[in-house]
PDB file of N, CA and C in Angstrom:
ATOM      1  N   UNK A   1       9.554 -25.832  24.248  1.00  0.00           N
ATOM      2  CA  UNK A   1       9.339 -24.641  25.025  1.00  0.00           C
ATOM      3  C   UNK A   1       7.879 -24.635  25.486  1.00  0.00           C
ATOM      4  N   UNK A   2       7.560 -24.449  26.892  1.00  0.00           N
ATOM      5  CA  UNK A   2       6.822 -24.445  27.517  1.00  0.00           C
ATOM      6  C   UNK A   2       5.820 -22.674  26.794  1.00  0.00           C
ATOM      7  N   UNK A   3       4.487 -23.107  26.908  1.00  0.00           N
ATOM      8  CA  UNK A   3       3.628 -21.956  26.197  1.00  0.00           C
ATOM      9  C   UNK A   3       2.630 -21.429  27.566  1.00  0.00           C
ATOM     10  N   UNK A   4       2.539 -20.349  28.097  1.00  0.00           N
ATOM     11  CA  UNK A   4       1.822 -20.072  29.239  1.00  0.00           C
ATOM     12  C   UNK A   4       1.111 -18.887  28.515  1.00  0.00           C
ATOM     13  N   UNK A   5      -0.331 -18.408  29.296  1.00  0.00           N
ATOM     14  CA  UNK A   5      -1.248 -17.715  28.756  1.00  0.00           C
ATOM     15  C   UNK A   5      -1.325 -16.502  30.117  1.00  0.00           C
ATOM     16  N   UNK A   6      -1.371 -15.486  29.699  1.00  0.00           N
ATOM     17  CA  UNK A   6      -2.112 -14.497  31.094  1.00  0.00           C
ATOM     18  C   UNK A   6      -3.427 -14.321  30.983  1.00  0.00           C
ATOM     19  N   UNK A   7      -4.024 -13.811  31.769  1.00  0.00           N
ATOM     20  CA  UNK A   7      -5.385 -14.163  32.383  1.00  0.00           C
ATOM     21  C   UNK A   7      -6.021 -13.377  31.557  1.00  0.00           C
ATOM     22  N   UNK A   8      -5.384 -12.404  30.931  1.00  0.00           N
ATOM     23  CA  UNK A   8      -6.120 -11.431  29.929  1.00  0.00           C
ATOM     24  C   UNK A   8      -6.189 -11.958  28.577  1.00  0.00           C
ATOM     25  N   UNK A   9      -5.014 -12.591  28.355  1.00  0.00           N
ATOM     26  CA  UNK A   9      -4.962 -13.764  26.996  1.00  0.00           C
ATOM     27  C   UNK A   9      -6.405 -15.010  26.920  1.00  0.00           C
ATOM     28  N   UNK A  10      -6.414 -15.563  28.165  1.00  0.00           N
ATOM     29  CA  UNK A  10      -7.592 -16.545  28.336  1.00  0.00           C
ATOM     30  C   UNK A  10      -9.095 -15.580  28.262  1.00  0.00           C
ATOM     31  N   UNK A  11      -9.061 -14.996  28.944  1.00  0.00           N
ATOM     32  CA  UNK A  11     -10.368 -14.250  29.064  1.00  0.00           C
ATOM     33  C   UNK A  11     -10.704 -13.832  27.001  1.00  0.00           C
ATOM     34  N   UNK A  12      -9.575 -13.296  26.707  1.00  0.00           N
ATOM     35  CA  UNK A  12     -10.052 -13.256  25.267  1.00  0.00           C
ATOM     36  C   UNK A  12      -9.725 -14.190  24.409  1.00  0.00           C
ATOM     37  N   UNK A  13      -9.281 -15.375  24.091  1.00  0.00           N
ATOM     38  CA  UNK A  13      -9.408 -16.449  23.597  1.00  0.00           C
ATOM     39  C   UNK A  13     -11.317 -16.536  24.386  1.00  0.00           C
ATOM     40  N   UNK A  14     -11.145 -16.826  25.496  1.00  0.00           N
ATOM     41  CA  UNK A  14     -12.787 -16.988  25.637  1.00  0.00           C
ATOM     42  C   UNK A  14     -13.992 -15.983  25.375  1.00  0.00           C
ATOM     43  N   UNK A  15     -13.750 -14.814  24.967  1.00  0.00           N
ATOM     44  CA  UNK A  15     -14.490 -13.911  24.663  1.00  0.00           C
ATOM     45  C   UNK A  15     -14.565 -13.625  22.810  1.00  0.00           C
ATOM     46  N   UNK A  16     -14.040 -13.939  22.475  1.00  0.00           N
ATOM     47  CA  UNK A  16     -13.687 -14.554  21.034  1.00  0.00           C
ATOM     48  C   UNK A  16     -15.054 -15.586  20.714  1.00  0.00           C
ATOM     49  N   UNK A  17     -14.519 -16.428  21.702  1.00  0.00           N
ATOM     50  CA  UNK A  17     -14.910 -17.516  20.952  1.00  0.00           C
ATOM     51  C   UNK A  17     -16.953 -17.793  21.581  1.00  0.00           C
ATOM     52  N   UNK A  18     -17.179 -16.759  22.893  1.00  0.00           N
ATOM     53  CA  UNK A  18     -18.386 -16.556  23.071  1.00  0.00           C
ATOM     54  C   UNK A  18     -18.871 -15.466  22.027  1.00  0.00           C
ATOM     55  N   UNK A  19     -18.676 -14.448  21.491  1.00  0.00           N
ATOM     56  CA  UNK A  19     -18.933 -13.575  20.679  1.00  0.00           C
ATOM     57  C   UNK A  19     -19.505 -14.302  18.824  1.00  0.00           C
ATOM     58  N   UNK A  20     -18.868 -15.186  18.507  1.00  0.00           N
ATOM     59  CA  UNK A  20     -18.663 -16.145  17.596  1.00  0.00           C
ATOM     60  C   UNK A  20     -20.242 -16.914  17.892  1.00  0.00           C
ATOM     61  N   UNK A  21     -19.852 -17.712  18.621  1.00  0.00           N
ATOM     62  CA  UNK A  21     -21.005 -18.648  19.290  1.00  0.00           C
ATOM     63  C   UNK A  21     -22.713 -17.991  19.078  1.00  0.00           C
ATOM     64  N   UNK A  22     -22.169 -16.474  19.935  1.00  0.00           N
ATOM     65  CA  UNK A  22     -23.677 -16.282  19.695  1.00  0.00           C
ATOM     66  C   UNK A  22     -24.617 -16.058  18.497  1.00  0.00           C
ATOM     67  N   UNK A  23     -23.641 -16.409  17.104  1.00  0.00           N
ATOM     68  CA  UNK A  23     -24.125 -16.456  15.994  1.00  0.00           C
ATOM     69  C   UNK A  23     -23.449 -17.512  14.849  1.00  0.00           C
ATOM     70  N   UNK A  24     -22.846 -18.359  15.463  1.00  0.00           N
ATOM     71  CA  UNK A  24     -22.635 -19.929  15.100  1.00  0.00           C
ATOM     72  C   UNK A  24     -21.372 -20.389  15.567  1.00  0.00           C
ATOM     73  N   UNK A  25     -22.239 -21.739  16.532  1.00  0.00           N
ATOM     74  CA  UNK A  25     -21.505 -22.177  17.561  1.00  0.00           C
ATOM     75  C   UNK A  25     -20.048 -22.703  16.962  1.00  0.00           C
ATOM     76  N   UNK A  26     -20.573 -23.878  15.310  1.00  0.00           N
ATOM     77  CA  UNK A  26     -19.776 -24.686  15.078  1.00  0.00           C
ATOM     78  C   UNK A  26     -18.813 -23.262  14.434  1.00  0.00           C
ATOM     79  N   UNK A  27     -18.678 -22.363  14.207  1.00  0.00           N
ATOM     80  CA  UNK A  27     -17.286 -21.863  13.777  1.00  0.00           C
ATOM     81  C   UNK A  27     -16.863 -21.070  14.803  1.00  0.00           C
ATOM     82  N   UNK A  28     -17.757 -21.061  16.249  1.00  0.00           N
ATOM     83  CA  UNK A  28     -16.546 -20.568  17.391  1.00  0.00           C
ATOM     84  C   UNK A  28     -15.961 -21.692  17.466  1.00  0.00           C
ATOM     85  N   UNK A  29     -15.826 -23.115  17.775  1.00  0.00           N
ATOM     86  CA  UNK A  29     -15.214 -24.118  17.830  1.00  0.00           C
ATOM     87  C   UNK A  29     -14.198 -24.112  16.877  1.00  0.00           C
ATOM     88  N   UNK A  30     -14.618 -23.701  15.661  1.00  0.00           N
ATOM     89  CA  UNK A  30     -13.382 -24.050  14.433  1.00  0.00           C
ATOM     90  C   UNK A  30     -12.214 -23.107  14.827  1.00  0.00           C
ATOM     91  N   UNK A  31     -12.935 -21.485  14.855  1.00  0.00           N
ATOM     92  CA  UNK A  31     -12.267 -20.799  15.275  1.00  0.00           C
ATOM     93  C   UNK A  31     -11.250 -20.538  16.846  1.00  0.00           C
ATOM     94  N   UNK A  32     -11.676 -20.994  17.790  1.00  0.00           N
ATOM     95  CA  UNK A  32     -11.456 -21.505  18.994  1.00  0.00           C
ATOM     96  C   UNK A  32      -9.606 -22.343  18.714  1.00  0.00           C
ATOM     97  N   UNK A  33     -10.236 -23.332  18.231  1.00  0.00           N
ATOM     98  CA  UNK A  33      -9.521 -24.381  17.468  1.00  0.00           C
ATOM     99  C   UNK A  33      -8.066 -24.306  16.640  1.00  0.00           C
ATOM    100  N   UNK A  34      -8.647 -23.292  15.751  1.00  0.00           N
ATOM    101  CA  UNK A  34      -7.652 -22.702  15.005  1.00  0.00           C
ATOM    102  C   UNK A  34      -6.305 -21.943  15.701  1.00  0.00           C
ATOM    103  N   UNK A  35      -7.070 -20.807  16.754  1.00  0.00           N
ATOM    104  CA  UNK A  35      -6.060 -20.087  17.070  1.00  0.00           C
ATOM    105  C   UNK A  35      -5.274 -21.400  18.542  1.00  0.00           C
ATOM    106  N   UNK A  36      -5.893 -21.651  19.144  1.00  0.00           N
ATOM    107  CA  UNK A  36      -5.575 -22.600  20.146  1.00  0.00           C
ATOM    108  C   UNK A  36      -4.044 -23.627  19.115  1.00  0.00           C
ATOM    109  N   UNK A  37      -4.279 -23.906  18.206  1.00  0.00           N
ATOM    110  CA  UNK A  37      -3.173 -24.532  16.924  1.00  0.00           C
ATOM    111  C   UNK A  37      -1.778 -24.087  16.822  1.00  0.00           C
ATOM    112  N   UNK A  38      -2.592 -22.732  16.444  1.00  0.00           N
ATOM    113  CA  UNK A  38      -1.271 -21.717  16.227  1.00  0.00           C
ATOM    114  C   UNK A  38      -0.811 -21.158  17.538  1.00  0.00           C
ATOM    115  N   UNK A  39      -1.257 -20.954  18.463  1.00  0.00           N
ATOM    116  CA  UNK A  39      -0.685 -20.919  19.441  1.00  0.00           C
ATOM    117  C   UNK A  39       0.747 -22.164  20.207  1.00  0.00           C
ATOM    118  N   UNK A  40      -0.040 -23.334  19.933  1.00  0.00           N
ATOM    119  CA  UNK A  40       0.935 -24.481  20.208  1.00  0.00           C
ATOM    120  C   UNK A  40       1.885 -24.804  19.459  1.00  0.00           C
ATOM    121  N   UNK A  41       1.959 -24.310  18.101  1.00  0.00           N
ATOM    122  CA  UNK A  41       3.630 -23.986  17.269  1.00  0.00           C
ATOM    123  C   UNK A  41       4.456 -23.208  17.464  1.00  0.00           C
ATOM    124  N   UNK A  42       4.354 -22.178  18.680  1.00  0.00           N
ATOM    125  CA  UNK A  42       4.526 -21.491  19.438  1.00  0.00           C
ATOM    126  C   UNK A  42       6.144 -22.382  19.972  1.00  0.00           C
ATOM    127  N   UNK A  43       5.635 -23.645  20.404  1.00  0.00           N
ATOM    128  CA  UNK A  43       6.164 -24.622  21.177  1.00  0.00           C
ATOM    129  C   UNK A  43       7.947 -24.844  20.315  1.00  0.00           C
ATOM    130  N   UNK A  44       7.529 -25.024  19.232  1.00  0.00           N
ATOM    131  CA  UNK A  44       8.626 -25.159  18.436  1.00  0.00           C
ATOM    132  C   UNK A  44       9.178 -24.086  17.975  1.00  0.00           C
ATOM    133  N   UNK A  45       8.466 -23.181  17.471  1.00  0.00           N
ATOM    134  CA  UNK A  45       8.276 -22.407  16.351  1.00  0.00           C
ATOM    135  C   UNK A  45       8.850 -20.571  17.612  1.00  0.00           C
ATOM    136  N   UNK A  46       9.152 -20.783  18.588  1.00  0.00           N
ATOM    137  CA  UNK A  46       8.971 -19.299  19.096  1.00  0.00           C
ATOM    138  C   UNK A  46       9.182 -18.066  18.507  1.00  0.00           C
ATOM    139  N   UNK A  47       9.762 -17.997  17.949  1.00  0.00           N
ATOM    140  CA  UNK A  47      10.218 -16.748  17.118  1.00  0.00           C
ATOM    141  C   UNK A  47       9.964 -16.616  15.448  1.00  0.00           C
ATOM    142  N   UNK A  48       8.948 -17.282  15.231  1.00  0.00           N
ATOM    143  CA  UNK A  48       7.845 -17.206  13.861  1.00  0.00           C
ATOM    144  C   UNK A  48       7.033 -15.775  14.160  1.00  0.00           C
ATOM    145  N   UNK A  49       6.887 -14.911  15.042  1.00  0.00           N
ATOM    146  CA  UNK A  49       6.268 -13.837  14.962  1.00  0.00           C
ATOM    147  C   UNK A  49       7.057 -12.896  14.457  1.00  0.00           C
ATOM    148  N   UNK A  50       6.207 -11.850  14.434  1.00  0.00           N
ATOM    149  CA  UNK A  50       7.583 -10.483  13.867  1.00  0.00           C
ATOM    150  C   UNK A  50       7.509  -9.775  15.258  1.00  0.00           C
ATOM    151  N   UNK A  51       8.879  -9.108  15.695  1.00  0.00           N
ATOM    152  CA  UNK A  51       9.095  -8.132  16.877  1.00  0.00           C
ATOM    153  C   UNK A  51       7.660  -6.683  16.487  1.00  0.00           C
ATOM    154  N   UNK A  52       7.090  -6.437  17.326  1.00  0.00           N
ATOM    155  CA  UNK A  52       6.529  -5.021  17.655  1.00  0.00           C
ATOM    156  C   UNK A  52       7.068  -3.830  17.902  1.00  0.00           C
ATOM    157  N   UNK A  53       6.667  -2.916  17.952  1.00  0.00           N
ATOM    158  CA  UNK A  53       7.419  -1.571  18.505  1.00  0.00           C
ATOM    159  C   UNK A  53       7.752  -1.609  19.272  1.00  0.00           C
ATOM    160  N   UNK A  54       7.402  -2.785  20.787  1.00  0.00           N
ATOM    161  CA  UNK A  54       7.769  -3.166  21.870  1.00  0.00           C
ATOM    162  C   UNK A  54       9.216  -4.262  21.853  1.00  0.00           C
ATOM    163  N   UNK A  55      10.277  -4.595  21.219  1.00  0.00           N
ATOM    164  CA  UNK A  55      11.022  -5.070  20.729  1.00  0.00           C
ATOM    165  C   UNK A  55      10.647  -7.051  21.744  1.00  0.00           C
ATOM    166  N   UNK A  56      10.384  -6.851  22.960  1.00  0.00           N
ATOM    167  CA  UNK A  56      10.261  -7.829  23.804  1.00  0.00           C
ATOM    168  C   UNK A  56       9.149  -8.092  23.462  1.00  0.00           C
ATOM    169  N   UNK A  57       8.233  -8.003  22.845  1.00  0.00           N
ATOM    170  CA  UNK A  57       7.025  -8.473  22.186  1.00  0.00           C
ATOM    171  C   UNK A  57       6.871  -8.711  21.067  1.00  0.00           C
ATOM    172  N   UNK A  58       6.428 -10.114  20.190  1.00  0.00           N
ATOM    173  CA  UNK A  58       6.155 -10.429  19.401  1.00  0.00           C
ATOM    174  C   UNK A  58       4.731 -10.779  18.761  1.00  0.00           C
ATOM    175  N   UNK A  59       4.704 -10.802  17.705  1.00  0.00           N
ATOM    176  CA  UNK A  59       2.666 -10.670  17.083  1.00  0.00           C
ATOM    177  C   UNK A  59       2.919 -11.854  16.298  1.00  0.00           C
ATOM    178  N   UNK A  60       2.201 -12.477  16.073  1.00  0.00           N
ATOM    179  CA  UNK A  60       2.033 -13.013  14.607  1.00  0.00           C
ATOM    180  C   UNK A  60       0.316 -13.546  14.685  1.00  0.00           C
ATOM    181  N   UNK A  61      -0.410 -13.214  12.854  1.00  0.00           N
ATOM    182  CA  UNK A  61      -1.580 -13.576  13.093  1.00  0.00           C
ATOM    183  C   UNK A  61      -2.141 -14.782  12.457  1.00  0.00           C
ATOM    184  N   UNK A  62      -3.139 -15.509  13.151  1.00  0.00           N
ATOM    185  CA  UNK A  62      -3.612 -16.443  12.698  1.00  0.00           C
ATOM    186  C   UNK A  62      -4.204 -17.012  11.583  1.00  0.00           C
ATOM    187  N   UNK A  63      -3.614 -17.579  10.835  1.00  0.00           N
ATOM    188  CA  UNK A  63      -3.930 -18.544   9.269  1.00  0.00           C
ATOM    189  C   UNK A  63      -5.372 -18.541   9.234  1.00  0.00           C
ATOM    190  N   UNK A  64      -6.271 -18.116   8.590  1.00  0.00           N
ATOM    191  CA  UNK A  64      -7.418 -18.285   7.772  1.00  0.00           C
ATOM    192  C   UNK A  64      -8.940 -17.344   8.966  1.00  0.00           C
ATOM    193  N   UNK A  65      -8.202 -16.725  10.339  1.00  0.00           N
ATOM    194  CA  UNK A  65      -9.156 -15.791  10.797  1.00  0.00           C
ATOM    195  C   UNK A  65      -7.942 -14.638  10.615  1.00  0.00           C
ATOM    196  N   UNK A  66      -9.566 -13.464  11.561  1.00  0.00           N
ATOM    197  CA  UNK A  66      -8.279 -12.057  11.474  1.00  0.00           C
ATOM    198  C   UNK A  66      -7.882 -11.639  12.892  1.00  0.00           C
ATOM    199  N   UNK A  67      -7.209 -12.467  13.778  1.00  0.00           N
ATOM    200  CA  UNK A  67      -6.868 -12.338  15.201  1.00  0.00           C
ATOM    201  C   UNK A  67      -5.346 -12.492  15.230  1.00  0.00           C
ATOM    202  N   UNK A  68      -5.010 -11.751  15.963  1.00  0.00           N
ATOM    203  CA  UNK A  68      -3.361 -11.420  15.900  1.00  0.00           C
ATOM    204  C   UNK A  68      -3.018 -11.783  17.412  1.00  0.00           C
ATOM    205  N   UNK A  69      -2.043 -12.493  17.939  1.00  0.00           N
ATOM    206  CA  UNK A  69      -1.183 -12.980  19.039  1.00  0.00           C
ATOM    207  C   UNK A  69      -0.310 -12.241  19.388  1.00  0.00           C
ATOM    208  N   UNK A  70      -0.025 -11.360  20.416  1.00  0.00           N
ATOM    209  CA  UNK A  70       1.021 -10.547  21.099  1.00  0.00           C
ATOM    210  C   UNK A  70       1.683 -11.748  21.863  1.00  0.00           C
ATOM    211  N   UNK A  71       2.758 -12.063  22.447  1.00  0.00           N
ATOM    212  CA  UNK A  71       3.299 -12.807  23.120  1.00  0.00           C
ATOM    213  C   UNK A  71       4.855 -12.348  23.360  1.00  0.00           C
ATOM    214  N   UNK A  72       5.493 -13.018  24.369  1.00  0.00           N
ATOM    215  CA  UNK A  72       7.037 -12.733  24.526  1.00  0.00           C
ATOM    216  C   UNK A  72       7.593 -13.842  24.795  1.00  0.00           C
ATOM    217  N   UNK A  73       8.776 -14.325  24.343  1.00  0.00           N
ATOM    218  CA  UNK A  73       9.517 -14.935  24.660  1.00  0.00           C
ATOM    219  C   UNK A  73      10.453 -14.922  25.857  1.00  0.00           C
ATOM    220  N   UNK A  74      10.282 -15.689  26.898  1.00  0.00           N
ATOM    221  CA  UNK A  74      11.100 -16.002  27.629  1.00  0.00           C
ATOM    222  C   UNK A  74      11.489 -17.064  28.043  1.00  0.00           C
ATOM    223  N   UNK A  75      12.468 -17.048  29.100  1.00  0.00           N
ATOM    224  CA  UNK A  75      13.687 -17.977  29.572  1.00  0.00           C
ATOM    225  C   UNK A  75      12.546 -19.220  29.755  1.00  0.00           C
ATOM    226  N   UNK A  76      12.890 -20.460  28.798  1.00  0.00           N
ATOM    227  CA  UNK A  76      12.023 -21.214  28.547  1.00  0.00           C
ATOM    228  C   UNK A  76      10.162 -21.675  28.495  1.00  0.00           C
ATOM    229  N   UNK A  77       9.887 -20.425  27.926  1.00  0.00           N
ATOM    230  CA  UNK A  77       8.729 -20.401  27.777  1.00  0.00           C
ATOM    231  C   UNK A  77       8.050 -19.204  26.921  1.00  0.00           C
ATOM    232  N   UNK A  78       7.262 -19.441  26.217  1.00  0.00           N
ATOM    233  CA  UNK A  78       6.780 -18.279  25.149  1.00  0.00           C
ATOM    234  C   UNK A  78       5.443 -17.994  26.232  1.00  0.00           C
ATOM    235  N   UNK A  79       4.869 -16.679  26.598  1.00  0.00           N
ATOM    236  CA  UNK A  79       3.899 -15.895  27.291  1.00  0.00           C
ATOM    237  C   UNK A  79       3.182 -15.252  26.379  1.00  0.00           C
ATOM    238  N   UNK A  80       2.012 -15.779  26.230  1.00  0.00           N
ATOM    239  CA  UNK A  80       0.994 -15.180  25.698  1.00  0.00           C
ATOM    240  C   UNK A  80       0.400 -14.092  26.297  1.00  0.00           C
ATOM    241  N   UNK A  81       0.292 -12.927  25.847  1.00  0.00           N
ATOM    242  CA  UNK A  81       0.115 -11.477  26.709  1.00  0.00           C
ATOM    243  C   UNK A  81      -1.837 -10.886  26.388  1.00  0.00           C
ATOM    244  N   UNK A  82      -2.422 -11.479  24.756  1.00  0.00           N
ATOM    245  CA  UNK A  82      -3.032 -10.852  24.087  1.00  0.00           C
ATOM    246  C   UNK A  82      -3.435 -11.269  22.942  1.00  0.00           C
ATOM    247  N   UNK A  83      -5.055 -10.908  22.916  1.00  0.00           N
ATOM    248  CA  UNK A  83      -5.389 -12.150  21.751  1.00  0.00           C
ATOM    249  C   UNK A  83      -6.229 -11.101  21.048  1.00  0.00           C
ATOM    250  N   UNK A  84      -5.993 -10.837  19.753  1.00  0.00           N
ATOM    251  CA  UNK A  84      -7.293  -9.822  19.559  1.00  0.00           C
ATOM    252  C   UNK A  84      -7.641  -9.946  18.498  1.00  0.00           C
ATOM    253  N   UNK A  85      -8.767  -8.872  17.609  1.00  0.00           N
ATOM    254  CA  UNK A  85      -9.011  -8.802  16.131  1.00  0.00           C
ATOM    255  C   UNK A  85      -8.241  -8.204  15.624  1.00  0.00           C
ATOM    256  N   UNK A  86      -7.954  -8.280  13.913  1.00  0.00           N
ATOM    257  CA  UNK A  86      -6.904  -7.179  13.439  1.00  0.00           C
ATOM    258  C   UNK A  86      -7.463  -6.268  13.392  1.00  0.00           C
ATOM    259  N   UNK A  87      -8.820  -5.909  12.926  1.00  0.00           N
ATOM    260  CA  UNK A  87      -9.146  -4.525  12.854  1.00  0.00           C
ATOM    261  C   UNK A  87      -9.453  -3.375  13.973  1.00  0.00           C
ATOM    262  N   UNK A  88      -9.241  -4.276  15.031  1.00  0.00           N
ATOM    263  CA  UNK A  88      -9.394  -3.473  16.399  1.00  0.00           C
ATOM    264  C   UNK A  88      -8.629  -2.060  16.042  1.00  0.00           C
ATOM    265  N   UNK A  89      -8.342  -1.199  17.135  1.00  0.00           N
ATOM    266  CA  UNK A  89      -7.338  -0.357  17.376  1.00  0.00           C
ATOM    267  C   UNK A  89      -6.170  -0.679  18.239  1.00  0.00           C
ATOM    268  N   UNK A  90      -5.003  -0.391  17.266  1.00  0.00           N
ATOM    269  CA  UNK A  90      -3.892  -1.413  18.092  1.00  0.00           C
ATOM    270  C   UNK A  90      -3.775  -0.505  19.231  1.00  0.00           C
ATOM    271  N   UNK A  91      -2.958  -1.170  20.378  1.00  0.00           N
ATOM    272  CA  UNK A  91      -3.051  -1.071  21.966  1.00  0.00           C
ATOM    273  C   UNK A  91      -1.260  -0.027  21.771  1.00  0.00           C
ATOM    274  N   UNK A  92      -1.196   1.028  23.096  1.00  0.00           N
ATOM    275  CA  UNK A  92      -0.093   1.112  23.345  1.00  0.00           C
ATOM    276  C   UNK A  92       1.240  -0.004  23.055  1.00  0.00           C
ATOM    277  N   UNK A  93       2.243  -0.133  22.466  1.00  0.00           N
ATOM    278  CA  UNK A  93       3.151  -0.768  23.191  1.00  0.00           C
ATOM    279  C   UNK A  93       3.164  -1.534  24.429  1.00  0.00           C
ATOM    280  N   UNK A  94       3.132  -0.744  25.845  1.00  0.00           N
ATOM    281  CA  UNK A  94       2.897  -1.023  27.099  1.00  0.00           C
ATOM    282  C   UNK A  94       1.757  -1.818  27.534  1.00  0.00           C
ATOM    283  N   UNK A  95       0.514  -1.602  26.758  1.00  0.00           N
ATOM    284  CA  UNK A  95      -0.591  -2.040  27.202  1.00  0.00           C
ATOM    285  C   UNK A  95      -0.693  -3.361  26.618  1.00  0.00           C
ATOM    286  N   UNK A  96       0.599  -3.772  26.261  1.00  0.00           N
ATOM    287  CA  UNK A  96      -0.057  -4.965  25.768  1.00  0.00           C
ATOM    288  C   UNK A  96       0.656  -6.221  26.683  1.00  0.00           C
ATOM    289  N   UNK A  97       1.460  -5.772  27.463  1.00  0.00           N
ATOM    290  CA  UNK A  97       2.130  -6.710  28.610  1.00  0.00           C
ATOM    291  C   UNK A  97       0.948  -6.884  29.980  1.00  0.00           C
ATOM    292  N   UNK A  98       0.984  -7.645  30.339  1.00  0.00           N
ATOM    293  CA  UNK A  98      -0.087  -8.521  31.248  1.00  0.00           C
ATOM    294  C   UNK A  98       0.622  -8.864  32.310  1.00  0.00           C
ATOM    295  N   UNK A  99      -0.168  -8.785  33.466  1.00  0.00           N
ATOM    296  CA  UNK A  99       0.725  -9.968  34.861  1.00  0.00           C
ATOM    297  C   UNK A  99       1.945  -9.327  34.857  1.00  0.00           C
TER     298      UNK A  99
END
């Protein structure tokens, strides 16, 4: 299964991993790294997340940081919607669909 990102997903995978950087590069890379991983088991793995309140949206968070993956499954391809911290404040339901 094909794994596609929305522009709001990339922008924070890259805002992540500049935020990181500006106080050590080598574990934005690790970190970078990490979630970029778990994202690509995605490939096999689509439905390893748990459903959201949004039932068409799925979360699951990343092994050894605290960033959680919104994404949806579709007709051959898992869509990455949302990349965030856990301790943020979680988003509407709605607000978490992209594009």
């Amino acid at each position: 299964m094909k794994v596609r990102y929305s522009r709001r997903a990339v922008a924070d995978l890259v805002g992540i991993a500049d935020y990181i950087r500006e106080h050590n590069p080598r574990a934005a890379l690790a970190v970078e790294k990490q979630i970029r991983a778990s994202i690509g088991r995605l490939e096999m793995f689509p439905f390893s997340g748990r459903p959201t309140d949004d039932l068409s949206i799925r979360m699951f968070p990343i092994t050894r940081y605290p960033y959680l993956v919104f994404y949806e499954v579709l007709e051959g391809e898992v869509f990455i919607h949302h990349i965030r911290h856990g301790r943020r404040e979680p988003l509407d339901p709605g607000a978490v669909r992209s594009e």
